[in-house]
N, C-alpha and C. Protein backbone atom coordinates (compact mmCIF):
# COMPACT_ATOMS: atom_id res chain seq x y z
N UNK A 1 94.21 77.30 106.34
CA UNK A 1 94.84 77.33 105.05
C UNK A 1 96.33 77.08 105.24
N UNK A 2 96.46 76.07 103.99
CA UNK A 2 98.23 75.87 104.63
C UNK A 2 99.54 76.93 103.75
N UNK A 3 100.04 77.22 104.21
CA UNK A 3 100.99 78.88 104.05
C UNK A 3 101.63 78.20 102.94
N UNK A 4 101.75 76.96 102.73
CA UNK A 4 102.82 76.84 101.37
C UNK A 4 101.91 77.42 100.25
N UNK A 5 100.47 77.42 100.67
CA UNK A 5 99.89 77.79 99.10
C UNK A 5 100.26 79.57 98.40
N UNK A 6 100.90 80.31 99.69
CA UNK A 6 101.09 81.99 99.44
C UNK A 6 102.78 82.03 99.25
N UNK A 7 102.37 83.63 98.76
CA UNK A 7 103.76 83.58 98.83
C UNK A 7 104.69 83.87 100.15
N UNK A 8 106.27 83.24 100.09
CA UNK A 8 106.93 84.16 100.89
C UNK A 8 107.06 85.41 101.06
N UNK A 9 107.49 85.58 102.57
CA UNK A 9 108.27 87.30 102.94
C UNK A 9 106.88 87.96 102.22
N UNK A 10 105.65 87.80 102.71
CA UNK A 10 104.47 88.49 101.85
C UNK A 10 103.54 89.01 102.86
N UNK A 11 103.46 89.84 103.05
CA UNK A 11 101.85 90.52 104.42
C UNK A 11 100.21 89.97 103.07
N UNK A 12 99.53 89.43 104.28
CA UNK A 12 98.22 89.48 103.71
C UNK A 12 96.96 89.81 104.34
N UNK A 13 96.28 90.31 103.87
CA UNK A 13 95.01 90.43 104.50
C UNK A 13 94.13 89.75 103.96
N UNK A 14 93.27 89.39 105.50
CA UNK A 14 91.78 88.23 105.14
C UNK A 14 90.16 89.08 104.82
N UNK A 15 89.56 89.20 103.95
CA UNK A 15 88.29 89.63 103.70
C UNK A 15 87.24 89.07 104.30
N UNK A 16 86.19 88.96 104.72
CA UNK A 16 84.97 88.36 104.65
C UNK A 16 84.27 88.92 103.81
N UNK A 17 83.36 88.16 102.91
CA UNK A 17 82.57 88.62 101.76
C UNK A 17 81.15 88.11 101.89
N UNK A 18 80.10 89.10 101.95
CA UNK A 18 79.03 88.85 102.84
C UNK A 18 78.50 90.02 102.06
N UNK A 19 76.59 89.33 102.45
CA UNK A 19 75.61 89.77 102.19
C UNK A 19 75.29 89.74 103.62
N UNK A 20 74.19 90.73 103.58
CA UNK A 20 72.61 90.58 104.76
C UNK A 20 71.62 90.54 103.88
N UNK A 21 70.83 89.90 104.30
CA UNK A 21 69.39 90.27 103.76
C UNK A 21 68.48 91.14 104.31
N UNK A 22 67.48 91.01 103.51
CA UNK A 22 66.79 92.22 104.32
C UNK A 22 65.22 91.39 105.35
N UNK A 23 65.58 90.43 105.82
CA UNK A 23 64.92 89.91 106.76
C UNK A 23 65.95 89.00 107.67
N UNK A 24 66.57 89.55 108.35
CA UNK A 24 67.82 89.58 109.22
C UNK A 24 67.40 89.36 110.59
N UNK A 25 68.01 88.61 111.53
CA UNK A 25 67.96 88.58 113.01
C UNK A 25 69.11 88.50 113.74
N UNK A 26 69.08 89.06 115.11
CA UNK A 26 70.19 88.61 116.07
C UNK A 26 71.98 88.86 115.79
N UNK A 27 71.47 89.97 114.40
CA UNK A 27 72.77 90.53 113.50
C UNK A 27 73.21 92.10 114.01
N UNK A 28 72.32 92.73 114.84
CA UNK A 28 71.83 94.27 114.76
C UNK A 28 72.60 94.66 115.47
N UNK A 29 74.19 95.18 115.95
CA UNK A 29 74.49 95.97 116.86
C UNK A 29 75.30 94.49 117.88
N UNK A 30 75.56 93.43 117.50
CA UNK A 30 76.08 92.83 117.90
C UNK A 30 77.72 92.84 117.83
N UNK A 31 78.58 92.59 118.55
CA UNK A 31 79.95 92.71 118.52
C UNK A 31 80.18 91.30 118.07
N UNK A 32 81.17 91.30 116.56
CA UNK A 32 82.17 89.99 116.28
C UNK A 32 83.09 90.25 117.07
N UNK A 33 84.07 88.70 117.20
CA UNK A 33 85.07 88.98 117.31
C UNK A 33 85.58 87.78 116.22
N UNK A 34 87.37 88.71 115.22
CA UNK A 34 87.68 88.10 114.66
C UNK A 34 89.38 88.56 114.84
N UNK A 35 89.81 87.18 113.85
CA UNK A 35 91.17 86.91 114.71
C UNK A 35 91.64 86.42 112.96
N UNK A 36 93.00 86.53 113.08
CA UNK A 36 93.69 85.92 112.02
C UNK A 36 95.22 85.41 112.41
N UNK A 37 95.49 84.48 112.28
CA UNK A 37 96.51 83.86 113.53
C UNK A 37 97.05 82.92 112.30
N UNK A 38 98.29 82.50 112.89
CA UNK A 38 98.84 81.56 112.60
C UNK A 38 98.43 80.21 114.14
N UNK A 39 98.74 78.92 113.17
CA UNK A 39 97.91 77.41 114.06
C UNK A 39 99.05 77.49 114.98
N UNK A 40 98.97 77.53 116.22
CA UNK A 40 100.16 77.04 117.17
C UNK A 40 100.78 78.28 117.98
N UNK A 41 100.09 79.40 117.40
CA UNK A 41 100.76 80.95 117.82
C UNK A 41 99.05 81.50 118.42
N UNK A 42 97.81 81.04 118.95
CA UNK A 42 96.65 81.60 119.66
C UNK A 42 96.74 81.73 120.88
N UNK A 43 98.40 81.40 121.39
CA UNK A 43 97.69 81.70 122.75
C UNK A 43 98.75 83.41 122.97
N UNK A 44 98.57 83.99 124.21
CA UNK A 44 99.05 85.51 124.75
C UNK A 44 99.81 85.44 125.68
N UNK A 45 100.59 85.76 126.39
CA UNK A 45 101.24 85.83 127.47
C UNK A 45 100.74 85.00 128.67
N UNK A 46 99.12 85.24 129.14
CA UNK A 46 99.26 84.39 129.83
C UNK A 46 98.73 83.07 130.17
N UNK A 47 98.31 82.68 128.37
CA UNK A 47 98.07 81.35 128.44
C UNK A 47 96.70 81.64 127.98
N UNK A 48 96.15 82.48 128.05
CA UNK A 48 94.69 82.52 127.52
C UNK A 48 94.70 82.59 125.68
N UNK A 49 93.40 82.15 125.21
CA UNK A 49 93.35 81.62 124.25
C UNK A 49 93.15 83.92 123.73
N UNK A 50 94.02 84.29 122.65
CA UNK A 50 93.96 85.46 122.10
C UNK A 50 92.64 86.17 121.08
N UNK A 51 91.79 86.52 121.40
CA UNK A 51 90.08 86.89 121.02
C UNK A 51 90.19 87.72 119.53
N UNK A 52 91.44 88.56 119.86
CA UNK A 52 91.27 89.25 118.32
C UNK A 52 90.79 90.57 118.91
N UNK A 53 90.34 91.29 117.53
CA UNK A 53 90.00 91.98 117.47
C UNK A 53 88.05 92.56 117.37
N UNK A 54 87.17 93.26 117.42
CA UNK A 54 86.19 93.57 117.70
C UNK A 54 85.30 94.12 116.22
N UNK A 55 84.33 93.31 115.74
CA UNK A 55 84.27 94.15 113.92
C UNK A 55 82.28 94.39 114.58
N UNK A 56 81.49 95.08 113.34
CA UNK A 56 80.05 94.88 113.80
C UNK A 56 79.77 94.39 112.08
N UNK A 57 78.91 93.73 111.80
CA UNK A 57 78.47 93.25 110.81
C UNK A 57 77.18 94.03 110.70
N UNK A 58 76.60 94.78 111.33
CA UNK A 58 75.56 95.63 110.94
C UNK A 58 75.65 96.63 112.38
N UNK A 59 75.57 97.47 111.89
CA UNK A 59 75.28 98.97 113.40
C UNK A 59 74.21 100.14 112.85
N UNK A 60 73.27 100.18 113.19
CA UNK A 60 72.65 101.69 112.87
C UNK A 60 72.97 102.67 112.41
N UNK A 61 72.86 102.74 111.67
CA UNK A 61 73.57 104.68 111.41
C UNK A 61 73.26 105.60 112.35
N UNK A 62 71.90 105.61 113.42
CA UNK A 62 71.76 106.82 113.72
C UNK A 62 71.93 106.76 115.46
N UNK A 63 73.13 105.17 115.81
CA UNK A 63 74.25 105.36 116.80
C UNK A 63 75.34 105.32 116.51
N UNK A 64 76.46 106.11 117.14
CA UNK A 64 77.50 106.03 116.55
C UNK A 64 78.30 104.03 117.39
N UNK A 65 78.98 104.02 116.36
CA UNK A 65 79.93 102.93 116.63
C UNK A 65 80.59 102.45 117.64
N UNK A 66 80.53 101.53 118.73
CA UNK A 66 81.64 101.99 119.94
C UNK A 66 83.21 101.85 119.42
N UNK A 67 84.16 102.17 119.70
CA UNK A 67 85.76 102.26 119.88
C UNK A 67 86.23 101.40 119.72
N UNK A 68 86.00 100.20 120.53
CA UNK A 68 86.60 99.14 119.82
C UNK A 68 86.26 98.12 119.23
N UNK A 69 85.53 98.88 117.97
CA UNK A 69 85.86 98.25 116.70
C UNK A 69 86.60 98.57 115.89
N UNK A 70 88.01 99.13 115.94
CA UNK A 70 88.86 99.38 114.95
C UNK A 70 88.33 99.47 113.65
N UNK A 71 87.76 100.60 113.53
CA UNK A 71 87.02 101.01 112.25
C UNK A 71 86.71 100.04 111.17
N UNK A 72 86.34 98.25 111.70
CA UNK A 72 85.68 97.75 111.05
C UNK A 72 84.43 97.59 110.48
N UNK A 73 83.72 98.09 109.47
CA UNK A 73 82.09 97.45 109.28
C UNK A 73 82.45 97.40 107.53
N UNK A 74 81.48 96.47 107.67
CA UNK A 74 81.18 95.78 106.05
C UNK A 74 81.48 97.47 104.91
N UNK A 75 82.34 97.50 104.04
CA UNK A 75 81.95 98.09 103.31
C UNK A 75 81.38 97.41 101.59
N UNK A 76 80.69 98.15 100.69
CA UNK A 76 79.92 97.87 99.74
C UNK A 76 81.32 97.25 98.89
N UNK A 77 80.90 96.44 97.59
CA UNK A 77 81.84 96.47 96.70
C UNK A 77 80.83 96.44 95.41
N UNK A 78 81.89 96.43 94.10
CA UNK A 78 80.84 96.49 93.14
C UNK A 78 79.87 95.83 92.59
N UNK A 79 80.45 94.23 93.25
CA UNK A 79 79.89 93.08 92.83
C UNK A 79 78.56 93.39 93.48
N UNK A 80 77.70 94.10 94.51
CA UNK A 80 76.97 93.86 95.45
C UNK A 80 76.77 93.21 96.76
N UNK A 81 78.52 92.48 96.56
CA UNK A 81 78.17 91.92 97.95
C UNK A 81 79.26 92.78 98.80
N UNK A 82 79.09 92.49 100.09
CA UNK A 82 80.06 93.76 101.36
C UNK A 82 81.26 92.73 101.28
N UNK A 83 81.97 93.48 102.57
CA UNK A 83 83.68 92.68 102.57
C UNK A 83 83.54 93.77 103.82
N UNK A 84 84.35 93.01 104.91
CA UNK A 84 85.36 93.41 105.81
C UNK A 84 86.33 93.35 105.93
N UNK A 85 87.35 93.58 106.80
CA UNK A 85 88.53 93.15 106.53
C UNK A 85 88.80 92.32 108.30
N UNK A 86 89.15 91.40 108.15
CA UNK A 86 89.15 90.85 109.61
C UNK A 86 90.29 90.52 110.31
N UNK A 87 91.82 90.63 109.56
CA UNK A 87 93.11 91.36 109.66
C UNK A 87 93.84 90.72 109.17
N UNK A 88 95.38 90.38 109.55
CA UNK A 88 96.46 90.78 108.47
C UNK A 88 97.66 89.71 109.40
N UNK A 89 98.15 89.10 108.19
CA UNK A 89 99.61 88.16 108.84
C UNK A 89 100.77 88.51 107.69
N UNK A 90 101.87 88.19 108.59
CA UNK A 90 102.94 88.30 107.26
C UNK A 90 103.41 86.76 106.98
N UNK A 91 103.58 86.29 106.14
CA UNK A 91 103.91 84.77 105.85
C UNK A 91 105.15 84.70 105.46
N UNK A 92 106.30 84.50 106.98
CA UNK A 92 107.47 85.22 106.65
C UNK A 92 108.12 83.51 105.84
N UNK A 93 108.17 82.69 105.88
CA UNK A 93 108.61 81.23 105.59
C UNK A 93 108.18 80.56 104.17
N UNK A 94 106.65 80.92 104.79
CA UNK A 94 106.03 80.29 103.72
C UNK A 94 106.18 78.55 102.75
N UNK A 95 106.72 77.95 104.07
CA UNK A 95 106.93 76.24 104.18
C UNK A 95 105.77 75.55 104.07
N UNK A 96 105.35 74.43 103.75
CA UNK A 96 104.40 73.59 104.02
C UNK A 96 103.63 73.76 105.30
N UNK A 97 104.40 73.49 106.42
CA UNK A 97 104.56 73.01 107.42
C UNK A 97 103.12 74.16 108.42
N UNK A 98 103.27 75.48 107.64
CA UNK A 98 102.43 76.07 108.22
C UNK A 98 100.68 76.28 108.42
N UNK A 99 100.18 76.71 108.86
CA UNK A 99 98.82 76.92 108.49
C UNK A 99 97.97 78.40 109.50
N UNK A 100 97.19 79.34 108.49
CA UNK A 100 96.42 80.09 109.02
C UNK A 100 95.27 79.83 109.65
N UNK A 101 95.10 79.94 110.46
CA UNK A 101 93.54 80.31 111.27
C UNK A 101 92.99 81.68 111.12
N UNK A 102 91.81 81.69 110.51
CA UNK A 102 90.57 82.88 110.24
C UNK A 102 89.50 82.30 111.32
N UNK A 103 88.84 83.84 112.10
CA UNK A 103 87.75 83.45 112.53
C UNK A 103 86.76 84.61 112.66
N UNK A 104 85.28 84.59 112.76
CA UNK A 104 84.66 84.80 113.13
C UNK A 104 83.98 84.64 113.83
N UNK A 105 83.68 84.62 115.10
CA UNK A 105 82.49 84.42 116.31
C UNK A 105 82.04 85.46 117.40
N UNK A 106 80.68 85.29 117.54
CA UNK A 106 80.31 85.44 118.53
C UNK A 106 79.51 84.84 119.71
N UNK A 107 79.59 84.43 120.75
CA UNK A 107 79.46 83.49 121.66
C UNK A 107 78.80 84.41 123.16
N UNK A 108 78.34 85.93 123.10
CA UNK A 108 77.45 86.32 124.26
C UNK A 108 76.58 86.38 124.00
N UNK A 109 76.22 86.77 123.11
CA UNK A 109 74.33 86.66 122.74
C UNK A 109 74.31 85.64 122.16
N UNK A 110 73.82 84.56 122.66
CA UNK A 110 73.43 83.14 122.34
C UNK A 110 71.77 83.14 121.62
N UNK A 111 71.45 84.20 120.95
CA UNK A 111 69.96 83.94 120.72
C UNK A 111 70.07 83.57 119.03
N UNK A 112 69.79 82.85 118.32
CA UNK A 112 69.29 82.90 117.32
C UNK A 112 69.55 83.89 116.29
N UNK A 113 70.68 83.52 115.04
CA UNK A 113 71.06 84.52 113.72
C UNK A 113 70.61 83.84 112.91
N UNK A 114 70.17 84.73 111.82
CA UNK A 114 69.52 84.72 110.46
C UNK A 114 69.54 86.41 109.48
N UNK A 115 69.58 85.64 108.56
CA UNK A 115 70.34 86.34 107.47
C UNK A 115 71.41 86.78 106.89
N UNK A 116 72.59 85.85 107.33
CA UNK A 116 74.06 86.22 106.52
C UNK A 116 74.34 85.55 105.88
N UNK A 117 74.66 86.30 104.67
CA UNK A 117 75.49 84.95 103.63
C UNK A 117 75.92 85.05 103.59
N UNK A 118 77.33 84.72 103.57
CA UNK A 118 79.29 84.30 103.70
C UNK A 118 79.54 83.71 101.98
N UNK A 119 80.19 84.68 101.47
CA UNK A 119 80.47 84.02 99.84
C UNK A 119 81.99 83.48 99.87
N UNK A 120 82.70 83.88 101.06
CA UNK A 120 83.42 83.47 101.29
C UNK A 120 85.05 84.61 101.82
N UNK A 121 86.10 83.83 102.05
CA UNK A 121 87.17 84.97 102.63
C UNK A 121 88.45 85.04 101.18
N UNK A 122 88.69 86.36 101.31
CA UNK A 122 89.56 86.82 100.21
C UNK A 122 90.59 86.88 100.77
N UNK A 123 92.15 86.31 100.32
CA UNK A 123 93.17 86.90 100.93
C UNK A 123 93.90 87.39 99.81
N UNK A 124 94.39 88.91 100.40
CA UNK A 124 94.93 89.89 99.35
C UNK A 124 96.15 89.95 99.76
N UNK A 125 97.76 90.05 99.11
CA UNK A 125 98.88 90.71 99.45
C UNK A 125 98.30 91.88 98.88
N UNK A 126 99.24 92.64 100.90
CA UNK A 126 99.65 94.55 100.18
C UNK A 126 100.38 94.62 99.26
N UNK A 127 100.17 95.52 98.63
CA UNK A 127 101.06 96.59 98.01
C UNK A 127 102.17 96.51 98.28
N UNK A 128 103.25 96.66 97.81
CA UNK A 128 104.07 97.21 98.18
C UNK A 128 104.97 98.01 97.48
């Protein structure tokens, strides 16, 4: 997304807006990883490409969560469909010139997903 469309001097956060169904695979207890970056700013200190942060798109209730997922999982909204939050940039310029990167992936369990629907990503300014 290109940053001239937000405002300046503005923090935002990215949503994912998602269903499961209830005949789901290869979704169960799996680790995302998601990232919200500015284009040209992914790499870290030492050159490696920066992974983000750790969310679960579905976990059991009756294990607890591991740690690092920074207390991400889908919560409900009213519409019926869930939302995460998959994190947060400040758009200090807000020039043309810029552009966000959103992601979601996961790339160790290579087996076969089914059942998510993606309605799409919300970006909200905080409060302030």
């Amino acid at each position: 997304m290109k940053t001239g469309m937000l405002s300046p001097k503005t923090t935002y956060a990215a949503f994912l807006i998602l269903k499961i169904m209830e005949k789901f695979s290869g979704l169960e207890s799996v680790p995302m990883k998601v990232s919200v970056r500015f284009v040209g700013k992914m790499k870290v200190g030492n050159g490696k490409e920066d992974c983000g942060s750790t969310v679960y798109l579905r976990f059991p209730s009756d294990r607890p969560v591991p740690e690092d997922h920074n207390g991400r999982v889908p919560q409900k909204r009213k519409d019926k469909w869930m939302e995460i939050e998959l994190g947060e940039f400040f758009n200090d310029e807000g020039n043309d010139d810029g552009e966000v990167d959103i992601r979601l992936r996961e790339v160790k369990d290579l087996g076969w997903k089914s059942g998510l629907l993606v309605k799409g990503i919300e970006l909200r300014p905080e409060a302030v």
